[in-house]
Protein backbone atom coordinates (compact mmCIF):
# COMPACT_ATOMS: atom_id res chain seq x y z
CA UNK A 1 63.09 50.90 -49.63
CA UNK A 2 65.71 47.94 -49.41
CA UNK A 3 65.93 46.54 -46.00
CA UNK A 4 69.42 48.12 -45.19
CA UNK A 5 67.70 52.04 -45.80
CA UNK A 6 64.89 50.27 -42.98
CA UNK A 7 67.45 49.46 -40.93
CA UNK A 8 69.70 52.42 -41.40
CA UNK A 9 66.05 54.74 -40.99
CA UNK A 10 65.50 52.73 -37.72
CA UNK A 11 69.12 53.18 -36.10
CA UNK A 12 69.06 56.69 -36.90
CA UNK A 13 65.65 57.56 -35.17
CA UNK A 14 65.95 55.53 -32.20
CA UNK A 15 70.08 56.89 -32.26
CA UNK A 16 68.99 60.66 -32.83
CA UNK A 17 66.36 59.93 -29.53
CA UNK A 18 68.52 58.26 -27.28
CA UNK A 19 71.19 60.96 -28.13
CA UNK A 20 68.35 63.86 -27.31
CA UNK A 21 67.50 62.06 -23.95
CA UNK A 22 71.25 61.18 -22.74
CA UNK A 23 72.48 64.52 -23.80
CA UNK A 24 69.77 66.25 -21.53
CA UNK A 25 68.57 69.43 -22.60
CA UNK A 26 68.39 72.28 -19.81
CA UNK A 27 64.43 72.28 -19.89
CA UNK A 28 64.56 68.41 -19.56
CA UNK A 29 65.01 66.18 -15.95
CA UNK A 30 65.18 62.26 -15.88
CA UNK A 31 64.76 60.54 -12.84
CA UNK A 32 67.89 59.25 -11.51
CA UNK A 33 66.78 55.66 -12.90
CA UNK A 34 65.53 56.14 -16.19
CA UNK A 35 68.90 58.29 -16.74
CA UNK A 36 70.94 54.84 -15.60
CA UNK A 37 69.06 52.44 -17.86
CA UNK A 38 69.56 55.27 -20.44
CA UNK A 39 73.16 55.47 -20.61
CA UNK A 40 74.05 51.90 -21.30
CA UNK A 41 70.77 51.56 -23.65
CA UNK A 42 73.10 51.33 -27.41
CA UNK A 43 74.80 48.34 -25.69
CA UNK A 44 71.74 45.98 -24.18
CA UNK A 45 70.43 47.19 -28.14
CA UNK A 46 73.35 45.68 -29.97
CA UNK A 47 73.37 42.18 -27.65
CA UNK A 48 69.80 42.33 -28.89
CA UNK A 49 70.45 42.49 -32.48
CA UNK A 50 73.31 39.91 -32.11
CA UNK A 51 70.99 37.50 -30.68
CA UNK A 52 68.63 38.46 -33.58
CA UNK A 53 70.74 37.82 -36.02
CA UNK A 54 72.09 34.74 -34.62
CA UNK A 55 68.41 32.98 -34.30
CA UNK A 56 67.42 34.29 -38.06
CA UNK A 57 70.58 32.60 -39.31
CA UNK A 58 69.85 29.31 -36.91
CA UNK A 59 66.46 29.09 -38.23
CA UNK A 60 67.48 29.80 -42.13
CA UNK A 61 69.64 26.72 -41.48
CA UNK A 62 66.95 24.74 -39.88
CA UNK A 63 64.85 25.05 -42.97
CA UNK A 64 66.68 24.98 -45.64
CA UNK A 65 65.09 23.19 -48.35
CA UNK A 66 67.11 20.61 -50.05
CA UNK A 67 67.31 20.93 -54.22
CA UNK A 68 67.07 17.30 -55.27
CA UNK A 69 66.63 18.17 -59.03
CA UNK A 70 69.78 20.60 -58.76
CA UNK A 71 71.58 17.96 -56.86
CA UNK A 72 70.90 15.38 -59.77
CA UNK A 73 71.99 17.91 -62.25
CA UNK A 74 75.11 19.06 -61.02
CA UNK A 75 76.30 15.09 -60.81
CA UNK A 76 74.85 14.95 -64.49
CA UNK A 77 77.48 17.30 -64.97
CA UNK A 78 80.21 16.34 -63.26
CA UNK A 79 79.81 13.14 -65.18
CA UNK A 80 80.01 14.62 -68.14
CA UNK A 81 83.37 16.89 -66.98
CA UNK A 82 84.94 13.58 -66.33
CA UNK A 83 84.26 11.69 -68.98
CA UNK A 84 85.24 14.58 -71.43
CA UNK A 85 88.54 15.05 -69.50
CA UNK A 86 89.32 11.23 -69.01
CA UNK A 87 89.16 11.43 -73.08
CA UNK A 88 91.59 14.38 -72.98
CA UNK A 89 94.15 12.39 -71.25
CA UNK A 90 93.17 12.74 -67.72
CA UNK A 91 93.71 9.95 -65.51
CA UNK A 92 91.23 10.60 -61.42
């Protein structure tokens, strides 16, 4: 399962429960409290995956490794471009 279908399998289930509990069935009675940290529950979940999100991207750029081999062989290239188009009439 790609991590979009986890996602997607995750939103749904707590979605379909939070739906079941704010809808309130006849047979079914929240306390006054729960049913006002219920209602508004979708929207302290979505600040929460924002802030998610924002620290997993934070930290990806915190780490990221540097390629020195890839570095050196793109300039190899680049070189090579140049020289090949300086030869073809092009002035940098």
């Amino acid at each position: 399962m790609t991590k979009l279908g986890q996602w997607l399998c995750g939103l749904s289930l707590l979605g379909s429960a939070w739906a079941v509990l704010a809808l309130a069935p006849p047979g079914l009675r929240l306390p006054a409290p729960y049913r006002q940290a219920l209602l508004p529950l979708p929207v302290y979940l979505l600040v929460a995956f924002g802030c998610y999100s924002l620290a997993t991207v934070g930290y990806r750029l915190a780490t990221f490794n540097d390629c020195e081999e890839a570095a050196a062989e793109l300039q190899e290239h680049i070189r090579a471009a140049r020289e090949d188009l300086g030869r073809r009439g092009l002035r940098f």
